[in-house]
Protein backbone atom coordinates (compact mmCIF):
# COMPACT_ATOMS: atom_id res chain seq x y z
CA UNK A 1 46.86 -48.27 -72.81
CA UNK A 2 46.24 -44.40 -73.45
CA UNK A 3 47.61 -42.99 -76.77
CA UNK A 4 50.84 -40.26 -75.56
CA UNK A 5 51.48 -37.09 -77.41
CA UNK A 6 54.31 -35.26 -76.39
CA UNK A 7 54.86 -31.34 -77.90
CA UNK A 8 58.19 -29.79 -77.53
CA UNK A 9 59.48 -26.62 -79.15
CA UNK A 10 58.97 -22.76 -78.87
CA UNK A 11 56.40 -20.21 -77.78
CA UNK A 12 54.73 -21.24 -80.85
CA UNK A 13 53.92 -24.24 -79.50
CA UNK A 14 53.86 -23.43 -75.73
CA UNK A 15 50.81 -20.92 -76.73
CA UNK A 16 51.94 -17.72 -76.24
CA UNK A 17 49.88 -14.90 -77.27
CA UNK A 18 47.16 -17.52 -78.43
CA UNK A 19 44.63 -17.09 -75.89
CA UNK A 20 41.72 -19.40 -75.72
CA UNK A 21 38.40 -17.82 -75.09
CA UNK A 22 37.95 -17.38 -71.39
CA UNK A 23 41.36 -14.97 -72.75
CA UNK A 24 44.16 -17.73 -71.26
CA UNK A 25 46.87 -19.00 -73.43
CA UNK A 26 46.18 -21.82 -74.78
CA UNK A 27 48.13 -22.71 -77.65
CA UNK A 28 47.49 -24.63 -80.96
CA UNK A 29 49.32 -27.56 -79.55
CA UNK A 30 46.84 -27.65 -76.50
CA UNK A 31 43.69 -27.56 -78.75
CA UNK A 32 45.47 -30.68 -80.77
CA UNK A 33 45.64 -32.32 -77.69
CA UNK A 34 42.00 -31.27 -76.87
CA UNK A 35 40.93 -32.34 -80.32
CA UNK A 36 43.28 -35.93 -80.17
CA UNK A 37 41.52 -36.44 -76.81
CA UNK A 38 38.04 -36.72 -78.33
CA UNK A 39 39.04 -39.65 -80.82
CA UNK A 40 40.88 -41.46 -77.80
CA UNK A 41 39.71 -40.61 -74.71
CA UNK A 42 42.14 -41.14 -71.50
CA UNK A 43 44.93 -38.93 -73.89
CA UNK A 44 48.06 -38.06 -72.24
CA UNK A 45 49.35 -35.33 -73.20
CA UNK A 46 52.45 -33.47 -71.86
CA UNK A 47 53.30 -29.96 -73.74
CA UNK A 48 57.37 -28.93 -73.15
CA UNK A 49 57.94 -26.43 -75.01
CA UNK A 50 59.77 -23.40 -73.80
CA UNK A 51 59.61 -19.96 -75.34
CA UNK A 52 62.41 -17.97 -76.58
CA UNK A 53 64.27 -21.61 -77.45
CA UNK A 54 66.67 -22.12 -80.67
CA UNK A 55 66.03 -25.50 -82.38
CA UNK A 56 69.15 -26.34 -81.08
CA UNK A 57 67.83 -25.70 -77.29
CA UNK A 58 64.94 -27.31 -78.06
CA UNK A 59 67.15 -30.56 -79.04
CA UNK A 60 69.23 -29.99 -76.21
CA UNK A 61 66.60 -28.98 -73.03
CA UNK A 62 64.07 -31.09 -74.60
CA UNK A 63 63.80 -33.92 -76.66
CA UNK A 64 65.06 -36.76 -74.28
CA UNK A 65 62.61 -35.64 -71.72
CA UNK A 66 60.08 -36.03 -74.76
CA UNK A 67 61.44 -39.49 -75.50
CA UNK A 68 61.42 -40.46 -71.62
CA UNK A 69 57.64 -39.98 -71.85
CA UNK A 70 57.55 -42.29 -75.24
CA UNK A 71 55.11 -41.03 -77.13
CA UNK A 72 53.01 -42.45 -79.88
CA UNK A 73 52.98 -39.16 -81.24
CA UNK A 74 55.59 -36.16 -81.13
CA UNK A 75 54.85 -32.43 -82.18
CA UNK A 76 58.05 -30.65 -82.90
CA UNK A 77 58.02 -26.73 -84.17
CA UNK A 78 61.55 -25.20 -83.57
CA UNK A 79 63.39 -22.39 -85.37
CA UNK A 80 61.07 -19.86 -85.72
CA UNK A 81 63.43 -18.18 -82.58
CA UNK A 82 66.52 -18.80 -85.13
CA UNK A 83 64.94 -17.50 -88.04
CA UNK A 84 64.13 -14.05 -86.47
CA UNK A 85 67.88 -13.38 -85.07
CA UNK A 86 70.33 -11.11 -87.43
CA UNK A 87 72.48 -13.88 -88.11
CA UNK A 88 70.88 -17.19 -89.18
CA UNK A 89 73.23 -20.03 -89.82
CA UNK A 90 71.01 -21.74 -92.11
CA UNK A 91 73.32 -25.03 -92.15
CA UNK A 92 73.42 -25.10 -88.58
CA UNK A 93 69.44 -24.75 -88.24
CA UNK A 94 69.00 -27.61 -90.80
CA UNK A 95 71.65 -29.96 -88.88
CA UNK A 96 69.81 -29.43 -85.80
CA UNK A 97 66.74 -30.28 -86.78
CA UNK A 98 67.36 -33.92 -88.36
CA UNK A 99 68.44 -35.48 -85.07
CA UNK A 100 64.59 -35.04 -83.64
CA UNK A 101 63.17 -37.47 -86.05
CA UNK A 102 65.43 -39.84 -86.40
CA UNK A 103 65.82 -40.26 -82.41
CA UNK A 104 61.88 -40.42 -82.06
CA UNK A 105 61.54 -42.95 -84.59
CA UNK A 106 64.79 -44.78 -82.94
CA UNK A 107 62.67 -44.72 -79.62
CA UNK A 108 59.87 -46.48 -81.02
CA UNK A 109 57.25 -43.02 -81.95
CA UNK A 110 54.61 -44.74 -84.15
CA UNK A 111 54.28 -41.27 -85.52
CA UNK A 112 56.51 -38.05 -85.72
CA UNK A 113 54.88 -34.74 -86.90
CA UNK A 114 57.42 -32.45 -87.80
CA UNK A 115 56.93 -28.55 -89.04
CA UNK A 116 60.14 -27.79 -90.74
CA UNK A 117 60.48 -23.83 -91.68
CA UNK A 118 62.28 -23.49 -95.10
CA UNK A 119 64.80 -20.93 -95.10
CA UNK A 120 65.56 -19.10 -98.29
């Protein structure tokens, strides 16, 4: 059975302004996928991240349809949208991101990668 990788999040993970070098976006999250591919061939790999998101969107718009695919491995980068807006509700940014793990590991994701942004 092919190894799954599921990436949800922002444009930092959709790829915007990260072009590849024929100058399309490609995205760091892609070249994982390019580079997980390699050391398991037959990779599936399904990128739905969404720019402009809040890492509550993301948790909202995104991470069932992430667990629908089950994935041996989920990518999550969110808040980078929340960080950058006048008013951060720090509390509310943290509280949003714990559900993502805990539901992937629930579902049965051998491994979660998770990039949490410290806000100070």
């Amino acid at each position: 059975m092919p190894l799954r990788l599921v990436a949800i999040g922002d444009s930092t993970v959709e790829g915007l302004e990260d072009p590849g070098p024929d100058g399309v976006y490609i995205g760091w999250a892609d070249r994982f996928a390019a580079h997980l591919d390699v050391m398991h061939p037959g990779l599936l790999y399904a990128n739905l991240a969404v720019r402009g998101e809040t890492a509550h969107e993301v948790r909202e718009t995104q991470l069932w349809p992430a667990l629908d695919l089950a994935p041996d491995f989920a990518v999550v980068v969110a808040g980078v949208n929340d960080v950058l807006r006048p008013k951060l509700d720090r509390d509310a940014l943290r509280e949003a991101d714990k559900p993502a793990s805990q539901r992937a590991n629930a579902a049965g994701s051998q491994r979660f990668v998770r990039n949490q942004r410290r806000c100070i």
